[in-house]
C-alpha atoms as a PDB file:
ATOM      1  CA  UNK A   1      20.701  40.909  85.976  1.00  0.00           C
ATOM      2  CA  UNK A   2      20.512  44.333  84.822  1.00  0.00           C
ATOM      3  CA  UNK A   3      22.527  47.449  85.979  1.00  0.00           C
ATOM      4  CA  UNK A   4      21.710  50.868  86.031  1.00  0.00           C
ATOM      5  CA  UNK A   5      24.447  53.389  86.086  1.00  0.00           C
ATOM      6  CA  UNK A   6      24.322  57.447  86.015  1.00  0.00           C
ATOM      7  CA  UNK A   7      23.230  59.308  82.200  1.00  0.00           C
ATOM      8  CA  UNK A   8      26.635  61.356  83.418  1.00  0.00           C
ATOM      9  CA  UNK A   9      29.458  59.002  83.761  1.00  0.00           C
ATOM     10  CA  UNK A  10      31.401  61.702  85.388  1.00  0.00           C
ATOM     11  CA  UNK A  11      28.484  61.462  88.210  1.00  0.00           C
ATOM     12  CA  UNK A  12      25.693  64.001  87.359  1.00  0.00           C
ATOM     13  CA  UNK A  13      23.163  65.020  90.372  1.00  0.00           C
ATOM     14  CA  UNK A  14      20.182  63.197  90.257  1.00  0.00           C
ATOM     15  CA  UNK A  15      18.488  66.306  89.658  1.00  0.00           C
ATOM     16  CA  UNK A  16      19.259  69.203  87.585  1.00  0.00           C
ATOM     17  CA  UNK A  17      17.670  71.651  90.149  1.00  0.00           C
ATOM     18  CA  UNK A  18      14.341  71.782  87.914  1.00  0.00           C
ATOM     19  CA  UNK A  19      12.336  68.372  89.368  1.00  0.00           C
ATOM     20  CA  UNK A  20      13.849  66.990  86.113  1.00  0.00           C
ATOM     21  CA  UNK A  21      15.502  63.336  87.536  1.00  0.00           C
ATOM     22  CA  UNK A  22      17.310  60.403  85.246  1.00  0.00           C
ATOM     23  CA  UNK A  23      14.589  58.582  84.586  1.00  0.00           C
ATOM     24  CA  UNK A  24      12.273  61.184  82.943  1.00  0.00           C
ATOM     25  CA  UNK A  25      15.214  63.516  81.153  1.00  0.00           C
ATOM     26  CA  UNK A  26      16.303  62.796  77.386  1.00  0.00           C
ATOM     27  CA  UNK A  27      19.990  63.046  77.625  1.00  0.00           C
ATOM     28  CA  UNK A  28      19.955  63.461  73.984  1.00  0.00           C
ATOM     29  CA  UNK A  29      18.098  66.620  74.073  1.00  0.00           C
ATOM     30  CA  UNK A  30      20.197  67.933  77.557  1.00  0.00           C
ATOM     31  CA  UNK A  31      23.939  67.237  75.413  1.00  0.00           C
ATOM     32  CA  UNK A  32      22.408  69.360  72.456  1.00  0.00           C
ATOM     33  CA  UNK A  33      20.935  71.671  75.305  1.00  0.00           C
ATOM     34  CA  UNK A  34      25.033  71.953  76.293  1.00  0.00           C
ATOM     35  CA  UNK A  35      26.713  71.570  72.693  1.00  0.00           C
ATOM     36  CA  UNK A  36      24.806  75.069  71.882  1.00  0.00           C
ATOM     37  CA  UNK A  37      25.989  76.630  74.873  1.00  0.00           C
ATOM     38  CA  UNK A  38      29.619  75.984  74.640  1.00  0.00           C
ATOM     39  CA  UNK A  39      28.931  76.901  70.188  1.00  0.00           C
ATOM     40  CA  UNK A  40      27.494  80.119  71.598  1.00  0.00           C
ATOM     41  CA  UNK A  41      30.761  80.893  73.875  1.00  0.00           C
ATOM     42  CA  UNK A  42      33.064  79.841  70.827  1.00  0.00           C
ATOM     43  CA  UNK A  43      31.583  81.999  68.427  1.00  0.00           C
ATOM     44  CA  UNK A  44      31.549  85.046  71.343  1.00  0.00           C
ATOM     45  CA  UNK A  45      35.560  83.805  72.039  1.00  0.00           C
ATOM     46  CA  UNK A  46      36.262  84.206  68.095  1.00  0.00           C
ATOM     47  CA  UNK A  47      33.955  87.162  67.723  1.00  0.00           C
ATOM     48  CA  UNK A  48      35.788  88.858  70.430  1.00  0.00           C
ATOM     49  CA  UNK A  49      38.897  88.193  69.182  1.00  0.00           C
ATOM     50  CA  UNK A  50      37.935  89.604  65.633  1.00  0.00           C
ATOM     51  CA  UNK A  51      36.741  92.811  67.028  1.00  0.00           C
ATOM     52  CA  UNK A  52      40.135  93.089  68.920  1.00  0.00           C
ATOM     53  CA  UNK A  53      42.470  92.199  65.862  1.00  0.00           C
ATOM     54  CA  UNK A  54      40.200  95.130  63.958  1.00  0.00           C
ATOM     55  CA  UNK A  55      40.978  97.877  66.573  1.00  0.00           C
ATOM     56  CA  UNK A  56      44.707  96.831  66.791  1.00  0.00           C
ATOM     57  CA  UNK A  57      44.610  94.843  70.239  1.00  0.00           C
ATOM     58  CA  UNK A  58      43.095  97.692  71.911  1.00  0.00           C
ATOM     59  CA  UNK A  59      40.370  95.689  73.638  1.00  0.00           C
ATOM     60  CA  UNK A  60      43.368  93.796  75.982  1.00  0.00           C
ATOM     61  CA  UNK A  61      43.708  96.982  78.146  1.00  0.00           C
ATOM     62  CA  UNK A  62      40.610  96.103  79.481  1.00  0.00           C
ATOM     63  CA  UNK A  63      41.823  93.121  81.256  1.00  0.00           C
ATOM     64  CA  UNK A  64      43.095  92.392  85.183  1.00  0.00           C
ATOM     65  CA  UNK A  65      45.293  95.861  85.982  1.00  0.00           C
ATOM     66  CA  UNK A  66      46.629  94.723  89.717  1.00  0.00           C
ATOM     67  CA  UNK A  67      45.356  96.824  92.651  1.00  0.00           C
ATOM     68  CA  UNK A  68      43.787  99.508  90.532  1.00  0.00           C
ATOM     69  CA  UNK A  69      40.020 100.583  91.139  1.00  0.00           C
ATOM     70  CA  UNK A  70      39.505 100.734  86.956  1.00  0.00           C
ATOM     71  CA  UNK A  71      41.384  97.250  86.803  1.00  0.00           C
ATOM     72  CA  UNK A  72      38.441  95.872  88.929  1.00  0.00           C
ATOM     73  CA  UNK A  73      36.539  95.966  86.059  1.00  0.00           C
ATOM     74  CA  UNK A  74      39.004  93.725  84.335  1.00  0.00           C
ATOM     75  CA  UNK A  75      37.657  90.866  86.451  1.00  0.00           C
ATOM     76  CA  UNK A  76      34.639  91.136  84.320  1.00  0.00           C
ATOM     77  CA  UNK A  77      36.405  91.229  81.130  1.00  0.00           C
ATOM     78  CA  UNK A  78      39.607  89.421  81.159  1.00  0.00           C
ATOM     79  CA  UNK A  79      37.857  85.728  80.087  1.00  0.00           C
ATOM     80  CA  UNK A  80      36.959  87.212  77.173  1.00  0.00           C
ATOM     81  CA  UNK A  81      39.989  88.524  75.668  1.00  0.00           C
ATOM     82  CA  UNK A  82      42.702  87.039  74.475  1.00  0.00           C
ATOM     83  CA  UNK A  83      46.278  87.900  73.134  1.00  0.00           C
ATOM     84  CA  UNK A  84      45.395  86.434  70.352  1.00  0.00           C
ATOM     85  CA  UNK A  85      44.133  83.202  67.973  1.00  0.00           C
ATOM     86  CA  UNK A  86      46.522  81.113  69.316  1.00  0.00           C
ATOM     87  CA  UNK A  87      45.921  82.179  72.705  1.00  0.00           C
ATOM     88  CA  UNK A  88      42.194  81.711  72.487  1.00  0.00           C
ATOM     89  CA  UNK A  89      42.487  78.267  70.780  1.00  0.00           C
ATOM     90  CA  UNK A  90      44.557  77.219  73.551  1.00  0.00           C
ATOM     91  CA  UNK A  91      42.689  77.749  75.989  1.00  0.00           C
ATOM     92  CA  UNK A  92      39.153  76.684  74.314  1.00  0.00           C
ATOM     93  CA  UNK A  93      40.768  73.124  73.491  1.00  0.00           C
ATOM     94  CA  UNK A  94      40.670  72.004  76.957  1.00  0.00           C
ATOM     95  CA  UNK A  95      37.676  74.789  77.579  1.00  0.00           C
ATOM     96  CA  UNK A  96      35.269  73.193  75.658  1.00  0.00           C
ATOM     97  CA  UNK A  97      35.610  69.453  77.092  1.00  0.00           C
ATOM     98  CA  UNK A  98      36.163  70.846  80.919  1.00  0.00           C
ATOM     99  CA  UNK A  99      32.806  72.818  80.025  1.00  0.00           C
ATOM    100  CA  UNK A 100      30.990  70.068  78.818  1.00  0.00           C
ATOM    101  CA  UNK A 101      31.405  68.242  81.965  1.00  0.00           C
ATOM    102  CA  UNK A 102      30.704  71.073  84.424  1.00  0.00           C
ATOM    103  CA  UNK A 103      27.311  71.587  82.298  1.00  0.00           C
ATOM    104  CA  UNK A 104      26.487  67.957  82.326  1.00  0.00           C
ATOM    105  CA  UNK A 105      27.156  68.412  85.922  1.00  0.00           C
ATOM    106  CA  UNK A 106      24.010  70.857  86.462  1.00  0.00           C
ATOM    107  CA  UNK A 107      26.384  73.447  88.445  1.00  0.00           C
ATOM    108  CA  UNK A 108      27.642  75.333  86.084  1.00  0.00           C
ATOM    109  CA  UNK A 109      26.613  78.767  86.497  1.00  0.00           C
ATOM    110  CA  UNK A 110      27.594  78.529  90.690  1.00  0.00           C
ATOM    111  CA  UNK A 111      30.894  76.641  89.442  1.00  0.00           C
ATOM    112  CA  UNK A 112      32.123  79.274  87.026  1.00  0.00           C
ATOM    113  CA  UNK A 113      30.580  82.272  89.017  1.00  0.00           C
ATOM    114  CA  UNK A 114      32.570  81.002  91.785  1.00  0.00           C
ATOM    115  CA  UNK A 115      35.741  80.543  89.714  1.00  0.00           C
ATOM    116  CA  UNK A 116      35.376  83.687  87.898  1.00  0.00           C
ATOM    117  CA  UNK A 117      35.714  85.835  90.920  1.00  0.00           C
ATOM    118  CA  UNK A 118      38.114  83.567  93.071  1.00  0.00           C
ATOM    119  CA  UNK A 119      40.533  83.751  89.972  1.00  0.00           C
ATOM    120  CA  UNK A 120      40.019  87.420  89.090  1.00  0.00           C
ATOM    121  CA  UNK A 121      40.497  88.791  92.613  1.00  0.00           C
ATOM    122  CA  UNK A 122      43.570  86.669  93.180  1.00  0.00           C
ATOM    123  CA  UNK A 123      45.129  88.137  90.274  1.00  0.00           C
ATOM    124  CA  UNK A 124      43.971  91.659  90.932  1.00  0.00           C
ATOM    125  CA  UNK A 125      45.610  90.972  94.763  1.00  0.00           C
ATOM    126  CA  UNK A 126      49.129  89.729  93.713  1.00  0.00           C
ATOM    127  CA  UNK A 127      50.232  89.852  89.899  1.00  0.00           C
ATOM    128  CA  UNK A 128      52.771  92.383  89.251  1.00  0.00           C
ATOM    129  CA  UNK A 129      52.115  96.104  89.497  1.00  0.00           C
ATOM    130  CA  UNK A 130      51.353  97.830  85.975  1.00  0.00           C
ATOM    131  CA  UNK A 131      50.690  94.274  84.141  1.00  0.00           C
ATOM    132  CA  UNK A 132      47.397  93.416  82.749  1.00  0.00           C
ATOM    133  CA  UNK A 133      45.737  89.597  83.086  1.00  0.00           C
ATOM    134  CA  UNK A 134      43.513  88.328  80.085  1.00  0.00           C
ATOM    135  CA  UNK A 135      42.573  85.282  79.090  1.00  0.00           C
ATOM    136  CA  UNK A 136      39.933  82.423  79.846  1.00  0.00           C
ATOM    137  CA  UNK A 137      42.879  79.925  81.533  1.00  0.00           C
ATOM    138  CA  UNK A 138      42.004  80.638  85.281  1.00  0.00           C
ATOM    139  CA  UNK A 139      38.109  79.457  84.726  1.00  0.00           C
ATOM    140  CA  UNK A 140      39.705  76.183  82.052  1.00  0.00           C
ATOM    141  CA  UNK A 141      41.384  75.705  85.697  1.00  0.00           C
ATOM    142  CA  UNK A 142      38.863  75.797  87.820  1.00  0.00           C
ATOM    143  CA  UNK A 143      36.793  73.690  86.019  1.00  0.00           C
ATOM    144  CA  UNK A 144      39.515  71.280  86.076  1.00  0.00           C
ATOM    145  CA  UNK A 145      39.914  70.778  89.561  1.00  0.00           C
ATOM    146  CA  UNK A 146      36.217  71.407  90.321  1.00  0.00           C
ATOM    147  CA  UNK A 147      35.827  68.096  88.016  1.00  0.00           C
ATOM    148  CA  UNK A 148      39.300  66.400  89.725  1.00  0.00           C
ATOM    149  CA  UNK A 149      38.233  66.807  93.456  1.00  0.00           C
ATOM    150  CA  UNK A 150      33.884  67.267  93.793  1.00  0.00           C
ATOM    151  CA  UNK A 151      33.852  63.715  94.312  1.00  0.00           C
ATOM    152  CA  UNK A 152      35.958  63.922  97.382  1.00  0.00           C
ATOM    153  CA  UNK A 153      33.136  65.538  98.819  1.00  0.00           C
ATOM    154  CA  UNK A 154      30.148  64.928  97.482  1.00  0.00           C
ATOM    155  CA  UNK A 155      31.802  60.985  98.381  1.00  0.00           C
ATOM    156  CA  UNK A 156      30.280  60.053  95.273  1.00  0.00           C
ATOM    157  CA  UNK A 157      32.221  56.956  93.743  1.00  0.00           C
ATOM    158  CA  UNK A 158      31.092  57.922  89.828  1.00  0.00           C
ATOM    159  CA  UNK A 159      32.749  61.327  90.533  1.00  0.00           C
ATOM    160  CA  UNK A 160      35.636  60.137  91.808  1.00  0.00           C
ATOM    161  CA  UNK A 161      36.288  57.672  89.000  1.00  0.00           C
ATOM    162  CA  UNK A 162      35.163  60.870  86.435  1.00  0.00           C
ATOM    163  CA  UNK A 163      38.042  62.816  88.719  1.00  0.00           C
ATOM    164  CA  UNK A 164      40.575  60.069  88.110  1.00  0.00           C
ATOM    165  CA  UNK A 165      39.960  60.363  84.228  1.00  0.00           C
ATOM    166  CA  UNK A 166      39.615  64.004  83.254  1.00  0.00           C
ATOM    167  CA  UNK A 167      43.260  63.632  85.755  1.00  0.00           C
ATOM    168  CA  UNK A 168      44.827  61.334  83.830  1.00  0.00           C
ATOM    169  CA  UNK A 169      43.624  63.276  80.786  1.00  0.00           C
ATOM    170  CA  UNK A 170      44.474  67.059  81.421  1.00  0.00           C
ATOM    171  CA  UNK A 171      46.289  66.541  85.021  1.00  0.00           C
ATOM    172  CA  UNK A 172      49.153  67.877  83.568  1.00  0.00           C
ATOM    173  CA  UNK A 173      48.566  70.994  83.131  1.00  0.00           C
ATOM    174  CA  UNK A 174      47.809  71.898  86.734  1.00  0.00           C
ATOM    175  CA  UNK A 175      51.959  72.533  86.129  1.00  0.00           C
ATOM    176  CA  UNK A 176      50.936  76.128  84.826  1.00  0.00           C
ATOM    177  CA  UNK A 177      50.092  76.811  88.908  1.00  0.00           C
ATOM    178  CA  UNK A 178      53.923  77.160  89.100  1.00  0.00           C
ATOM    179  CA  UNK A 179      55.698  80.150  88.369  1.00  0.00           C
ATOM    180  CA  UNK A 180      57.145  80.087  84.738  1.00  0.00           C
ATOM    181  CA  UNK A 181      57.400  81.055  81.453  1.00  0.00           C
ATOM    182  CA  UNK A 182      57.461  84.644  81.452  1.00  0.00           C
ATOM    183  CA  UNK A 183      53.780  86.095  80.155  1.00  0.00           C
ATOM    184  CA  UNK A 184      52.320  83.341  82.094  1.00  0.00           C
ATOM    185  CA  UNK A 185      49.675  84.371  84.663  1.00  0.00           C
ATOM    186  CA  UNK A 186      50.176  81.244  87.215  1.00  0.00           C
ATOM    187  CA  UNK A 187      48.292  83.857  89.537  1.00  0.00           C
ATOM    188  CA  UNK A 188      45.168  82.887  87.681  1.00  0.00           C
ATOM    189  CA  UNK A 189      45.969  79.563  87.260  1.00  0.00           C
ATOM    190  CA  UNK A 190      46.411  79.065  90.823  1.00  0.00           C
ATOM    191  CA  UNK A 191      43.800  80.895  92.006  1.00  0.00           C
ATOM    192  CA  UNK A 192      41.557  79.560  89.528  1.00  0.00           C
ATOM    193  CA  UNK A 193      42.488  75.981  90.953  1.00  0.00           C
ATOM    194  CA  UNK A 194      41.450  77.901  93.955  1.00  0.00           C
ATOM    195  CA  UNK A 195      38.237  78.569  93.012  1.00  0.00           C
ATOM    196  CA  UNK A 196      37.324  75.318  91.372  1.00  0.00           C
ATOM    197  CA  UNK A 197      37.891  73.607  94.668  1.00  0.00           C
ATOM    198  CA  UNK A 198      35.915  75.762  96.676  1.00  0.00           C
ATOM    199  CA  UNK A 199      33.160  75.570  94.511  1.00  0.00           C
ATOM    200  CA  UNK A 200      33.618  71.894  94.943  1.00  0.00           C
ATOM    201  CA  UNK A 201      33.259  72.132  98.507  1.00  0.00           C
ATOM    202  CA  UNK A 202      30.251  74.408  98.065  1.00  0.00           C
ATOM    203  CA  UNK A 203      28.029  72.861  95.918  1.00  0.00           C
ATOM    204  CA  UNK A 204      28.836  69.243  97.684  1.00  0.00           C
ATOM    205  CA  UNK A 205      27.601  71.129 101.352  1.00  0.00           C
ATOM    206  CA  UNK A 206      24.400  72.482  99.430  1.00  0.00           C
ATOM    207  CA  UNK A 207      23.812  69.188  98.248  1.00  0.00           C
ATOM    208  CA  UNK A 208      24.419  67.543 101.795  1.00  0.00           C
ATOM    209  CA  UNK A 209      21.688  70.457 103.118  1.00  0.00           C
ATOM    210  CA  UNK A 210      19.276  69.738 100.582  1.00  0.00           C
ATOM    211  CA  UNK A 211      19.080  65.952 101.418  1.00  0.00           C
ATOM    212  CA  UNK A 212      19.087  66.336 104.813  1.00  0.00           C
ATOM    213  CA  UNK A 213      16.226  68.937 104.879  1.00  0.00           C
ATOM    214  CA  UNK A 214      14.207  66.650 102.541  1.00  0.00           C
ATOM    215  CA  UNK A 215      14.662  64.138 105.123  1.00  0.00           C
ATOM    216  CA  UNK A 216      13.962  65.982 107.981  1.00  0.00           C
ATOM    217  CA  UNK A 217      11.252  66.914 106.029  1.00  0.00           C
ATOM    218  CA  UNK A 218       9.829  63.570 105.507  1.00  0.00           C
ATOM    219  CA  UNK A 219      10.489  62.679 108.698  1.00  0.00           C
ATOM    220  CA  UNK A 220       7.993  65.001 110.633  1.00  0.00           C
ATOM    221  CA  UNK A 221       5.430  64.771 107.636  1.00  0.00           C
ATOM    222  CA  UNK A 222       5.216  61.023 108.782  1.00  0.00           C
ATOM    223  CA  UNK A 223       4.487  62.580 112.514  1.00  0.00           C
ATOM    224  CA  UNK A 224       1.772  64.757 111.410  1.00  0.00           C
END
C-alpha cells in the first residue's frame, strides 16, 4: 500500500492561493522559485551593509528611534540595516532556513507583513528613549514562532510535527525574548514572537473561512 504525504513536510496548504494544488505543482521548480528569493534578500542584506560601511555607519540612524514621528519611518528600515557583518550574518543564518519554510508555506508576504509591523511598533512603543532599533532579528522571530505554533491552529498534524522540529532546532533562541545582554533589542524579539503568532492565528482563521465558504458554497449549488 502506498502513502501519500504533503510536497512540504512542514505542512504546506494545499493550495498556494493561485489554483496551483500538490498534484499538478513541480516542487522542484517552486524550491528554485524560493532559493532566488531568499539569494535576492542576501545580496540586498550584504549590499546594504556595503553601502553603510562606505558612508561610515551613517545609514543605522535610520532605524527604530522610540516614540518619535521621524523614528516611524524606522519601522520601514530597521530590517535592513545592520550594525554590522557579523550582525547581519547572524541573523541571516537562522533567516534564511526560517524563510525557506514560511515561503514553502505560501504565506509569506501576510506572515512577514504581519511581523514586520507587530515587531516595529512594539519597539517604537517601549525601547528606551533616544536609542535606535536595527536589525532583521524581530522578523527571524516571528517566523520562528509563526512556524512553532500555526499548527496549533490550523490543527494540522504535519505542522505540528514541522513545529516540533524547527523547536527542537532553533527553540533556543526564543531566550533573546528576555531582557539581556546590553545592545540587545528583546523588544523586537518579543514582539516579533508577537507577531509571528498572530499571524499564525490569522492566516489559520482565513483558511478556516475559505473552506467553509467553499462548502457552503457547494452546498447550495447542489440545491439549485
Amino acid at each position: 500500500m502506498s502513502a501519500q504525504f504533503p510536497a512540504d513536510p512542514f505542512g504546506t496548504p494545499s493550495s498556494d492561493g493561485r489554483g496551483t494544488s500538490p498534484e499538478t505543482a513541480k516542487p522542484w521548480d517552486r524550491w528554485l522559485q524560493i532559493l532566488i528569493i531568499l539569494a535576492v534578500v542576501t545580496a540586498i542584506g550584504f549590499a546594504v551593509e556595503l553601502l553603510d560601511v562606505v558612508m561610515d555607519g551613517r545609514l543605522d540612524m535610520y532605524g527604530i528611534v522610540p516614540r518619535t514621528w521621524s523614528g516611524l519611518l524606522g519601522i520601514i528600515w530597521a530590517p535592513f540595516l545592520h550594525a554590522d557583518f557579523a550582525h547581519l550574518v547572524s541573523n541571516l543564518v537562522p533567516g534564511l532556513v526560517l524563510g525557506f519554510f514560511v515561503l514553502l508555506s505560501g504565506r509569506a508576504l501576510v506572515v512577514t507583513g504581519v511581523v514586520w509591523v507587530v515587531s516595529g511598533v512594539g519597539v517604537w512603543l517601549t525601547a528606551p528613549s533616544m536609542s535606535t532599533t536595527i536589525g532583521a532579528s524581530g522578523i527571524v522571530f516571528g517566523w520562528l514562532t509563526f512556524l512553532i505554533v500555526r499548527g496549533l491552529f490550523s490543527r494540522d498534524v504535519w505542522q505540528v510535527l514541522g513545529g516540533v522540529v524547527i523547536t527542537v532546532i532553533y527553540g533556543g533562541i526564543l531566550w533573546g525574548v528576555v531582557p539581556g545582554a546590553s545592545g540587545m533589542s528583546w523588544q523586537g524579539h518579543l514582539f516579533g514572537a508577537i507577531g509571528g503568532v498572530l499571524a499564525a492565528w490569522m492566516t489559520a482563521t482565513s483558511a478556516g473561512d475559505k473552506k467553509v465558504g467553499d462548502k457552503n458554497a457547494i452546498e447550495l449549488g447542489g440545491l439549485s
